[in-house]
C-alpha atoms as a PDB file:
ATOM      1  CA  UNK A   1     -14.723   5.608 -11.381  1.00  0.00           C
ATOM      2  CA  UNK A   2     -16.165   9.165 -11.681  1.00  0.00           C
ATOM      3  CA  UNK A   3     -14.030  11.755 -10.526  1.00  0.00           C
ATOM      4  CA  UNK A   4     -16.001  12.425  -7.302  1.00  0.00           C
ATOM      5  CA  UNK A   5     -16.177   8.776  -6.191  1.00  0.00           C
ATOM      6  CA  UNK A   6     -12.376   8.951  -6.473  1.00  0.00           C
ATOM      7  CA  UNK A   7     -11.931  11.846  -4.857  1.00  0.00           C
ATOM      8  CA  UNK A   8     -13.885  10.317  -1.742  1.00  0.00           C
ATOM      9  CA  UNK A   9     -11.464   7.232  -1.888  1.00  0.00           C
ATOM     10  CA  UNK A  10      -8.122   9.674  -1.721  1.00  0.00           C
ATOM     11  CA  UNK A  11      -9.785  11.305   1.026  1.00  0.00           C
ATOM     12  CA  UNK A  12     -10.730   7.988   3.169  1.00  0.00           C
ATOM     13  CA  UNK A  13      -7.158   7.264   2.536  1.00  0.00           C
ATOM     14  CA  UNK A  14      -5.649  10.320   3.680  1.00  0.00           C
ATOM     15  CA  UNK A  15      -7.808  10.192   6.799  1.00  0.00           C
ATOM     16  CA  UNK A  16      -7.155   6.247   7.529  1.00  0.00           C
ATOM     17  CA  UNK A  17      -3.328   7.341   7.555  1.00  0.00           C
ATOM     18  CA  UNK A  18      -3.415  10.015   9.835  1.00  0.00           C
ATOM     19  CA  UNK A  19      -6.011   8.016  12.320  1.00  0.00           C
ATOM     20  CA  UNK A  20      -4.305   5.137  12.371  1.00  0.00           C
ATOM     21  CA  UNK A  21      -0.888   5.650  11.332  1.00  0.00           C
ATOM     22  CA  UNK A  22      -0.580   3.324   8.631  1.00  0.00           C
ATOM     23  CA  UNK A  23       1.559   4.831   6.243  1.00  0.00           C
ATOM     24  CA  UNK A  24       3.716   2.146   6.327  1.00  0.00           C
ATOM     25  CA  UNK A  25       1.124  -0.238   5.135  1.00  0.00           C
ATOM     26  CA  UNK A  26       1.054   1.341   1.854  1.00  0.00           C
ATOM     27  CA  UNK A  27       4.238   3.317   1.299  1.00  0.00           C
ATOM     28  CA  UNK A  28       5.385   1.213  -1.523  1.00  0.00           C
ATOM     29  CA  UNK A  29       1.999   1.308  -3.265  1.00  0.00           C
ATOM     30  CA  UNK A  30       0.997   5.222  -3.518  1.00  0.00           C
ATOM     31  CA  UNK A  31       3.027   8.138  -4.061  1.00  0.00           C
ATOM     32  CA  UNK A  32       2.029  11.542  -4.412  1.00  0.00           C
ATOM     33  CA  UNK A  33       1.761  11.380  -8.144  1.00  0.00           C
ATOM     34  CA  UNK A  34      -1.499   9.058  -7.477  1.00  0.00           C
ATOM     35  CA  UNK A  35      -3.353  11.622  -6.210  1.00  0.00           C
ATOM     36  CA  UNK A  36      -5.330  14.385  -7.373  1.00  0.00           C
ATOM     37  CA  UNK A  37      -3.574  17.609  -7.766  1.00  0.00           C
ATOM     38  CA  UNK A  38      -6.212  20.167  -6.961  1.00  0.00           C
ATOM     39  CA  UNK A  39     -10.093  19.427  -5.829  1.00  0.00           C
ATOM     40  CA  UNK A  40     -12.924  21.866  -6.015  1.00  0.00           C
ATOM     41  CA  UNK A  41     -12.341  22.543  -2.009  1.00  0.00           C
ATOM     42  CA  UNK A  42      -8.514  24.060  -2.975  1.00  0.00           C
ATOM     43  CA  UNK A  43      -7.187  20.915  -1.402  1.00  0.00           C
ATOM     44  CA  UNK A  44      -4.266  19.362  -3.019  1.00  0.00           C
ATOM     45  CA  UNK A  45      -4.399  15.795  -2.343  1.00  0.00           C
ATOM     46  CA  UNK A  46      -0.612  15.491  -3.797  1.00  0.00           C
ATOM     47  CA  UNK A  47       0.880  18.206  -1.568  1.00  0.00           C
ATOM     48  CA  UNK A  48      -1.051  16.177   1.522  1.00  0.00           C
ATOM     49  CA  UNK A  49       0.692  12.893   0.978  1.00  0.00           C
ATOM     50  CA  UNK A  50       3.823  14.264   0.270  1.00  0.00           C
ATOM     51  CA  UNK A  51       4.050  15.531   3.460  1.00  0.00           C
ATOM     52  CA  UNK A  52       2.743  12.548   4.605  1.00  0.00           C
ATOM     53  CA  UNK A  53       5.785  10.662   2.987  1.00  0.00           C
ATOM     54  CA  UNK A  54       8.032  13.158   4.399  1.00  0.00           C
ATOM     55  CA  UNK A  55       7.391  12.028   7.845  1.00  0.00           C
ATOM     56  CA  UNK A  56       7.918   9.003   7.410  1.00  0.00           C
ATOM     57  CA  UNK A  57       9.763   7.067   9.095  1.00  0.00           C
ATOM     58  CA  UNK A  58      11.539   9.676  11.668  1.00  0.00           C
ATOM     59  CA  UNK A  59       8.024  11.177  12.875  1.00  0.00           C
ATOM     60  CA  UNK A  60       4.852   9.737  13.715  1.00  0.00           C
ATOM     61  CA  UNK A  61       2.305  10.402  11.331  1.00  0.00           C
ATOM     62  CA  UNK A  62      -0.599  12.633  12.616  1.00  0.00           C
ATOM     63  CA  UNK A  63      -3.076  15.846  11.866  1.00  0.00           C
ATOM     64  CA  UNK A  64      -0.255  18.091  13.372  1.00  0.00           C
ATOM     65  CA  UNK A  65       3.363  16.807  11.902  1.00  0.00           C
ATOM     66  CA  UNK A  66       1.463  16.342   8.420  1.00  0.00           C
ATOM     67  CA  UNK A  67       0.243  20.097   9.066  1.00  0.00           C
ATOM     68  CA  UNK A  68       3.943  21.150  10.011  1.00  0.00           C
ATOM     69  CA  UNK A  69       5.460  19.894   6.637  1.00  0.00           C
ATOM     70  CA  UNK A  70       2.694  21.100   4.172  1.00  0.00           C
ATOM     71  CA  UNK A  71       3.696  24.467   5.994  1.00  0.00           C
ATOM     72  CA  UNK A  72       7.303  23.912   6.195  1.00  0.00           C
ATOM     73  CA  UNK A  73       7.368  22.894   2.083  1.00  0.00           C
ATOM     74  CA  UNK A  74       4.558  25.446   0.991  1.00  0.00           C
ATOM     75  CA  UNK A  75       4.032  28.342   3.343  1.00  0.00           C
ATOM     76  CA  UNK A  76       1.906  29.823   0.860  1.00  0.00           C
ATOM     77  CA  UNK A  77      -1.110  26.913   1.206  1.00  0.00           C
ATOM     78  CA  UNK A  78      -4.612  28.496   2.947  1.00  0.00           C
ATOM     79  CA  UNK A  79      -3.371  27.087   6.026  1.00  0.00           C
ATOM     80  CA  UNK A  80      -7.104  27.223   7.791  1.00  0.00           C
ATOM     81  CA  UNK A  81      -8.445  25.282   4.701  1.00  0.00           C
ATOM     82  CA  UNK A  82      -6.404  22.466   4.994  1.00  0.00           C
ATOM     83  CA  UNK A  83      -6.181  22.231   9.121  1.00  0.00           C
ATOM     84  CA  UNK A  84     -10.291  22.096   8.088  1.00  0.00           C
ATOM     85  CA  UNK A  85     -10.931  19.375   5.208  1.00  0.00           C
ATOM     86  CA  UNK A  86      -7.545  17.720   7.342  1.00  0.00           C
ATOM     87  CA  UNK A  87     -10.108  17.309  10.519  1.00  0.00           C
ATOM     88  CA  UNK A  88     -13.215  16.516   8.262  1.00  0.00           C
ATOM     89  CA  UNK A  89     -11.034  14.035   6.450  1.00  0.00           C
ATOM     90  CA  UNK A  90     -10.491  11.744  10.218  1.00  0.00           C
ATOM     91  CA  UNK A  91     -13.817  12.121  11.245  1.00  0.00           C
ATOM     92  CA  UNK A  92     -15.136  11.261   7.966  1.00  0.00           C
ATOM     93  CA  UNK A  93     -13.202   7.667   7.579  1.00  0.00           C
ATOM     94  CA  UNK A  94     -14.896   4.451   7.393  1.00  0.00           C
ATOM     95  CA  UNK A  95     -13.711   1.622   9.747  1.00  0.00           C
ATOM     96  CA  UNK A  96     -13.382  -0.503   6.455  1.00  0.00           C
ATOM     97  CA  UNK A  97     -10.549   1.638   4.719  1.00  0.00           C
ATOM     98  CA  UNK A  98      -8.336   1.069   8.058  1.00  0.00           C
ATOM     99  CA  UNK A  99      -8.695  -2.451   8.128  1.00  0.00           C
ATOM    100  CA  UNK A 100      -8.434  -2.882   4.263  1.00  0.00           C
ATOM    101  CA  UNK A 101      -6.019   0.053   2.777  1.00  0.00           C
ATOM    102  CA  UNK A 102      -4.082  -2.502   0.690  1.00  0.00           C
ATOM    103  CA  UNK A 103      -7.116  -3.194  -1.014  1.00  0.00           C
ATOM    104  CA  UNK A 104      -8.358   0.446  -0.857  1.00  0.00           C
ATOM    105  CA  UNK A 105      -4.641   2.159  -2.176  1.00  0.00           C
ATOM    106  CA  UNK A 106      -4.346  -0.277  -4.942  1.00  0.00           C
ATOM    107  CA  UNK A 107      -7.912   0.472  -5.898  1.00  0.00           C
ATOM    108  CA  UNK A 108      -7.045   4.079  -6.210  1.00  0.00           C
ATOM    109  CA  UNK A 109      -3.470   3.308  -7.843  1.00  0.00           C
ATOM    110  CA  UNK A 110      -5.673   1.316 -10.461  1.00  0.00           C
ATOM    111  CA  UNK A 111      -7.966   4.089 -10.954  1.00  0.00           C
ATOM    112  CA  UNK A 112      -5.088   6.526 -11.396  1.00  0.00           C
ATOM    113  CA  UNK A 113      -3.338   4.098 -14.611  1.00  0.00           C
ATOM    114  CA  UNK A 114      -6.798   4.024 -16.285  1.00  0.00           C
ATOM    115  CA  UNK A 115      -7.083   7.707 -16.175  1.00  0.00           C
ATOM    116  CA  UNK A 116      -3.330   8.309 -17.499  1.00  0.00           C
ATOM    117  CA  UNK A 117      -3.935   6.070 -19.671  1.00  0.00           C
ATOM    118  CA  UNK A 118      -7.327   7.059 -21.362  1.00  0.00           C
ATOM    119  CA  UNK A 119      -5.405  10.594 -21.473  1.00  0.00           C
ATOM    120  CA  UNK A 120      -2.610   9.352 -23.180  1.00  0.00           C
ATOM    121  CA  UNK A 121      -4.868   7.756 -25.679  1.00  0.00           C
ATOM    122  CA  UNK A 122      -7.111  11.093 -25.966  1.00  0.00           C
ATOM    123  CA  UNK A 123      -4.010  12.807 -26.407  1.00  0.00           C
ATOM    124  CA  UNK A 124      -2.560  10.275 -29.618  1.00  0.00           C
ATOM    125  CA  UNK A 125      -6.310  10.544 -31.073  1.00  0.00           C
ATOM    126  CA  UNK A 126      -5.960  14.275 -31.209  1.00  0.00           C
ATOM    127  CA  UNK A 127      -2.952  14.787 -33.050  1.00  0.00           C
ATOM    128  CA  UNK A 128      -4.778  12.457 -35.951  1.00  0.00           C
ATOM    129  CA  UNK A 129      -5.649  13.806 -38.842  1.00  0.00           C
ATOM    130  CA  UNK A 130      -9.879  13.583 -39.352  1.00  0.00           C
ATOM    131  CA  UNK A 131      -9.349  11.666 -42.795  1.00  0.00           C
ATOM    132  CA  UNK A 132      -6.943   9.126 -41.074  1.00  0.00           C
ATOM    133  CA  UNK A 133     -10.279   7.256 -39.840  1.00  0.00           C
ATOM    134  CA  UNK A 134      -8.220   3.737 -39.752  1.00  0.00           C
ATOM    135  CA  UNK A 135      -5.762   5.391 -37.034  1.00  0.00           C
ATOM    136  CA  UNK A 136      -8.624   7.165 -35.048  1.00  0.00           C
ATOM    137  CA  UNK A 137     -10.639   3.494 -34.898  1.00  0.00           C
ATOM    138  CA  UNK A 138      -7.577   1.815 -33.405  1.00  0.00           C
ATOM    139  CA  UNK A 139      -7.583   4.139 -30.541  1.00  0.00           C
ATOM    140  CA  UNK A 140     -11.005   4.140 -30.182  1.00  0.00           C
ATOM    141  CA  UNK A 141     -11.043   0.591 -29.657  1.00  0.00           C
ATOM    142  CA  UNK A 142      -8.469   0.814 -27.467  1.00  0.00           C
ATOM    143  CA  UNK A 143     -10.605   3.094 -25.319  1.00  0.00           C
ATOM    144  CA  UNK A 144     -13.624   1.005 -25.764  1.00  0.00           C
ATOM    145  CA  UNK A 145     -11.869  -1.536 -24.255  1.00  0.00           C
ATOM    146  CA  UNK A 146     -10.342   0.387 -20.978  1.00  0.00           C
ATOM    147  CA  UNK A 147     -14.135   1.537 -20.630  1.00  0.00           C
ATOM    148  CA  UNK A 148     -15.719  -2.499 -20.562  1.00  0.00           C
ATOM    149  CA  UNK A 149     -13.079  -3.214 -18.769  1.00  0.00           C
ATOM    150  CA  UNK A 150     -14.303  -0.380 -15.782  1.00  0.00           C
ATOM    151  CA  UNK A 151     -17.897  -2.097 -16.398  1.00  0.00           C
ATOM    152  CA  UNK A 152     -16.507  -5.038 -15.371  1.00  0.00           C
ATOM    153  CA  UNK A 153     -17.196  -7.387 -18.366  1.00  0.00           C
ATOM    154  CA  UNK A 154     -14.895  -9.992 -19.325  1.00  0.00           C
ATOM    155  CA  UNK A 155     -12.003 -11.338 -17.578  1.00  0.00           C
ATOM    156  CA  UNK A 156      -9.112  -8.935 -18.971  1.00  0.00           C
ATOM    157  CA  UNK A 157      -6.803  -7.545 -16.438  1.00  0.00           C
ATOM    158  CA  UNK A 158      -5.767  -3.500 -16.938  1.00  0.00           C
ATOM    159  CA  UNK A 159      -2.071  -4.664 -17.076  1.00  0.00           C
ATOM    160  CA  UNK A 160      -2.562  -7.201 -19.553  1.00  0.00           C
ATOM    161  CA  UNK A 161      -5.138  -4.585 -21.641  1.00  0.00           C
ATOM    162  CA  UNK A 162      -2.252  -1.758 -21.616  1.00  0.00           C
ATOM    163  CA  UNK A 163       0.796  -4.695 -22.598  1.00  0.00           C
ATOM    164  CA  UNK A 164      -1.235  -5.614 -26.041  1.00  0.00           C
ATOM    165  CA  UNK A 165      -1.910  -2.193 -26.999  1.00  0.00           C
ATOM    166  CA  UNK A 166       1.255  -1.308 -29.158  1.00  0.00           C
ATOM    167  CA  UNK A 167       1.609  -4.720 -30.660  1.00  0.00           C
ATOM    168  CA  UNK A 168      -2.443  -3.888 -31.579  1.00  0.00           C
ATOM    169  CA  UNK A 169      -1.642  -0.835 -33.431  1.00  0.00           C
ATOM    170  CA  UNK A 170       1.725  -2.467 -34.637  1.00  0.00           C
ATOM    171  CA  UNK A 171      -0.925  -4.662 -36.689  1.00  0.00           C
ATOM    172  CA  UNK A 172      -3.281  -2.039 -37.738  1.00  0.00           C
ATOM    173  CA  UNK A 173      -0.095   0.005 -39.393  1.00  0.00           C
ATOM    174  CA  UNK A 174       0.222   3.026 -37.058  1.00  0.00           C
ATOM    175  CA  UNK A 175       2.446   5.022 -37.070  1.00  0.00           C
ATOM    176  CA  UNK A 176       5.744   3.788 -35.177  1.00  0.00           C
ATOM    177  CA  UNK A 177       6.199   7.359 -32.796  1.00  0.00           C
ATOM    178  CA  UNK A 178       2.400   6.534 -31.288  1.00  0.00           C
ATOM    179  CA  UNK A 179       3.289   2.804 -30.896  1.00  0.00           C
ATOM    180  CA  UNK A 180       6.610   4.328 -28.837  1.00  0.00           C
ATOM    181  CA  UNK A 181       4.696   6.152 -26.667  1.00  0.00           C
ATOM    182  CA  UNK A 182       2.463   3.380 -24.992  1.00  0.00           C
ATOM    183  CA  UNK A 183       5.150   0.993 -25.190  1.00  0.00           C
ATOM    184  CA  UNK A 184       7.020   3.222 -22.907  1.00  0.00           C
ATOM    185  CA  UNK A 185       3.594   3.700 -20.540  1.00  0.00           C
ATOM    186  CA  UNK A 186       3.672  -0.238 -20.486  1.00  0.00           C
ATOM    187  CA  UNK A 187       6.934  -0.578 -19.884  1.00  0.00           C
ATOM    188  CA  UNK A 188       6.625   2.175 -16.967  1.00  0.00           C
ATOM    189  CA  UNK A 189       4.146  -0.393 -14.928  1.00  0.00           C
ATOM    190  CA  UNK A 190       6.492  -3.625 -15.138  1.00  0.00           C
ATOM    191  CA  UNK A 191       9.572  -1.813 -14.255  1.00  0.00           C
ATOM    192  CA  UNK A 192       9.194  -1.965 -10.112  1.00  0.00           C
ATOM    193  CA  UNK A 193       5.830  -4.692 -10.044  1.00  0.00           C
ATOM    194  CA  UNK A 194       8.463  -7.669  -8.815  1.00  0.00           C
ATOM    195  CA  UNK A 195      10.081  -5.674  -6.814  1.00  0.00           C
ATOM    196  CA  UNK A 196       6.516  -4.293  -4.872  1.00  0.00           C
ATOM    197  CA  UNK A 197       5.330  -7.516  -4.431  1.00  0.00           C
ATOM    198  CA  UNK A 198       8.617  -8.723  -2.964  1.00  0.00           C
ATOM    199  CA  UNK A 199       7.789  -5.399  -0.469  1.00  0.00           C
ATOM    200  CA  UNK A 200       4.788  -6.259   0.067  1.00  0.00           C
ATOM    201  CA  UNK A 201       5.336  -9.875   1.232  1.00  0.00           C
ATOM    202  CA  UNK A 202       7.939  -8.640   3.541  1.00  0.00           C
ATOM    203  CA  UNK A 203       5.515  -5.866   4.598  1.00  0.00           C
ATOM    204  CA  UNK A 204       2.661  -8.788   5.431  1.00  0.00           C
ATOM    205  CA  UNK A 205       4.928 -11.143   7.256  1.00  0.00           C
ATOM    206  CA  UNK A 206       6.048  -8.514   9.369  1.00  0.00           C
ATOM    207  CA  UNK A 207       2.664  -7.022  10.488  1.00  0.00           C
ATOM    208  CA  UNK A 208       1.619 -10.396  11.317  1.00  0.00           C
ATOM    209  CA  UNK A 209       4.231 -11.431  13.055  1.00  0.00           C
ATOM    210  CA  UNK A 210       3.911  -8.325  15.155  1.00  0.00           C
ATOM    211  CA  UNK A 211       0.765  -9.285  16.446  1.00  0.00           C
ATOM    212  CA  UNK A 212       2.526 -11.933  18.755  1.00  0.00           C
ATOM    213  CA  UNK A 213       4.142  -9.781  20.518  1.00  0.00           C
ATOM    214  CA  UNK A 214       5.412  -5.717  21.304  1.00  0.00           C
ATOM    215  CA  UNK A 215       8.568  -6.543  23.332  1.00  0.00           C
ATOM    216  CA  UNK A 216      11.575  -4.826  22.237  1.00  0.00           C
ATOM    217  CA  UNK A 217      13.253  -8.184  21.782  1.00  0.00           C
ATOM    218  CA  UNK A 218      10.322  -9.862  20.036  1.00  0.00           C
ATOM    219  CA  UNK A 219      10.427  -6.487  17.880  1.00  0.00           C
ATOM    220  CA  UNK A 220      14.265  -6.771  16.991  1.00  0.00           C
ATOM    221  CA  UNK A 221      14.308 -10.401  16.179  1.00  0.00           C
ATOM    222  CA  UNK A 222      11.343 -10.316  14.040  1.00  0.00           C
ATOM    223  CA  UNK A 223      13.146  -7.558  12.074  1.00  0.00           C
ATOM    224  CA  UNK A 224      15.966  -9.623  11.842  1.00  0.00           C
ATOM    225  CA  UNK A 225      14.116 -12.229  10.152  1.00  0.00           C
ATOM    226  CA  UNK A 226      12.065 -10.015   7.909  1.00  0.00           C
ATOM    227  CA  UNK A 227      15.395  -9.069   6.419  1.00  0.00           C
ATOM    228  CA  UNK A 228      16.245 -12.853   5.590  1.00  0.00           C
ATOM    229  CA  UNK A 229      13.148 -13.139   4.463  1.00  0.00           C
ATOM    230  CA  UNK A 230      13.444  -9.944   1.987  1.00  0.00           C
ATOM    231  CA  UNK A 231      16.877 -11.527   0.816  1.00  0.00           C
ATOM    232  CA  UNK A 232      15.658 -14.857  -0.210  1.00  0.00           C
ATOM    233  CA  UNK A 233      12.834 -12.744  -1.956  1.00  0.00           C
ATOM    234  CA  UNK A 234      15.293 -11.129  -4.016  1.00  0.00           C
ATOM    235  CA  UNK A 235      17.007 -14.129  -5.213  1.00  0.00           C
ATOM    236  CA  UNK A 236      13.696 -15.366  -6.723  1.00  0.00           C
ATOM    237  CA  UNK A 237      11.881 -14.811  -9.583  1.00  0.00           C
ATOM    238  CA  UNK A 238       8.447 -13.884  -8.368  1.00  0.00           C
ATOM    239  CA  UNK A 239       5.302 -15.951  -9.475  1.00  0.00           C
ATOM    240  CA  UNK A 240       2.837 -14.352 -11.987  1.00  0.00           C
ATOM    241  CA  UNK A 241       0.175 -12.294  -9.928  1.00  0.00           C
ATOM    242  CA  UNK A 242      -2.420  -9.722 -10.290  1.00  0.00           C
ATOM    243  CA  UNK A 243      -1.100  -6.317 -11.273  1.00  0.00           C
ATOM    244  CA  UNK A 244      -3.623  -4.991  -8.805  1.00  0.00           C
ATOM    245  CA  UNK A 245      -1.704  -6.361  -5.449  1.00  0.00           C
ATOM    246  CA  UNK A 246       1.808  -5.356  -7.191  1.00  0.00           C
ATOM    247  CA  UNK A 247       1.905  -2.334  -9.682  1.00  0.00           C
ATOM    248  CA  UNK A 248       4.874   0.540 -10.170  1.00  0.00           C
ATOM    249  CA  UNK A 249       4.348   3.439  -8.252  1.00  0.00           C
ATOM    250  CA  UNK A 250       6.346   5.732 -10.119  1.00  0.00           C
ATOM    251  CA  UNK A 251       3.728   6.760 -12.902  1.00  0.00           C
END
């Protein structure tokens, strides 16, 4: 995904949130560190859902209480800029990233692993020595891969590319300080993944049961048995699924 198209996505986002309220669709999918950190406009996408995050769950979510934290936690923002794009960014949503933000936040969270990742593997390539050509192919190949994979050809999945990657340059003799270092990326992405998609299970049944009904009653018992639900969860081991539904947030 090219930087702009991705840029368009975090703002749909954004502006699906604040129409609609639906933070707490995708609250244990995105954090700040998904989004971009500064855009050509002098937005700062990060500093946006932050503040966001900090409303949640005590205050509604809306133009104005998201405007009251970015100025509460950095008084020194262009506040006119941001009460601006902020506007542009409701009035610019598409009806499709309200009804599908799962799809659209995990999208993004993919988008945001492929781009740490391709750094990290820019970053290993760099500190190579030219004459070391065995070493520079490995990441290269590596890359290649992330890149076919964004072309969609083949059936890998991203987790399953970044998992194979150490034990690859285990076997083409790299050094064992590189291997380290995307071992520990990998391992960052299956630390929380059962424990997301036991979230988001609870976070489905719950929505869907709330469709029934808005009684206060209705409201407290179905709460009730969303947290039996969420403790049964946790006493399972959760089936293999797509990394895409389920994926750490803490990266």
């Amino acid at each position: 995904m090219k930087t702009p198209q991705r840029i368009d996505l975090e703002k749909n986002i954004i502006g699906s949130v604040l129409c609609d309220d639906l933070f707490c669709n995708v609250a244990h999918i995105l954090s700040h560190k998904n989004f971009t950190p500064d855009i050509s406009s002098g937005i700062n996408h990060q500093f946006i859902w932050a503040a966001i995050a900090a409303c949640y769950p005590c205050k509604p979510i809306s133009f104005f209480t998201v405007l009251q934290q970015l100025i509460k936690y950095h008084p020194d923002i262009d506040f006119e800029n941001y009460k601006y794009n902020l506007i542009h960014y409701q009035k610019a949503v598409f009806s499709k990233y309200s009804t599908d933000i799962v799809y659209y936040s995990t999208l993004l969270l993919e988008q945001d692993i492929i781009d740490k990742y391709l750094i990290l593997l820019i970053q290993i390539k760099n500190r190579f020595p030219l004459h070391e050509t065995i070493s520079i192919a490995a990441i290269d190949e590596l890359y290649q891969e992330v890149q076919l994979y964004e072309s969609k050809i083949g059936d890998s999945d991203i987790l399953d590319i970044i998992q194979h990657a150490p034990s690859y340059l285990e076997k083409m003799g790299i050094e064992q300080q590189y291997i380290d270092e995307l071992r520990n990326f990998s391992n960052t992405l299956d630390t929380r993944t059962p424990q997301i998609k036991k979230e988001n299970t609870v976070s489905n049944i719950l929505i869907n049961l709330h469709k029934f009904s808005t009684s206060d009653y209705t409201t407290k018992a179905l709460n009730e048995v969303a947290e039996i639900i969420s403790k049964l969860l946790n006493n399972t081991t959760p089936e293999h699924i797509t990394w895409l539904q389920y994926i750490n947030t803490e990266m």
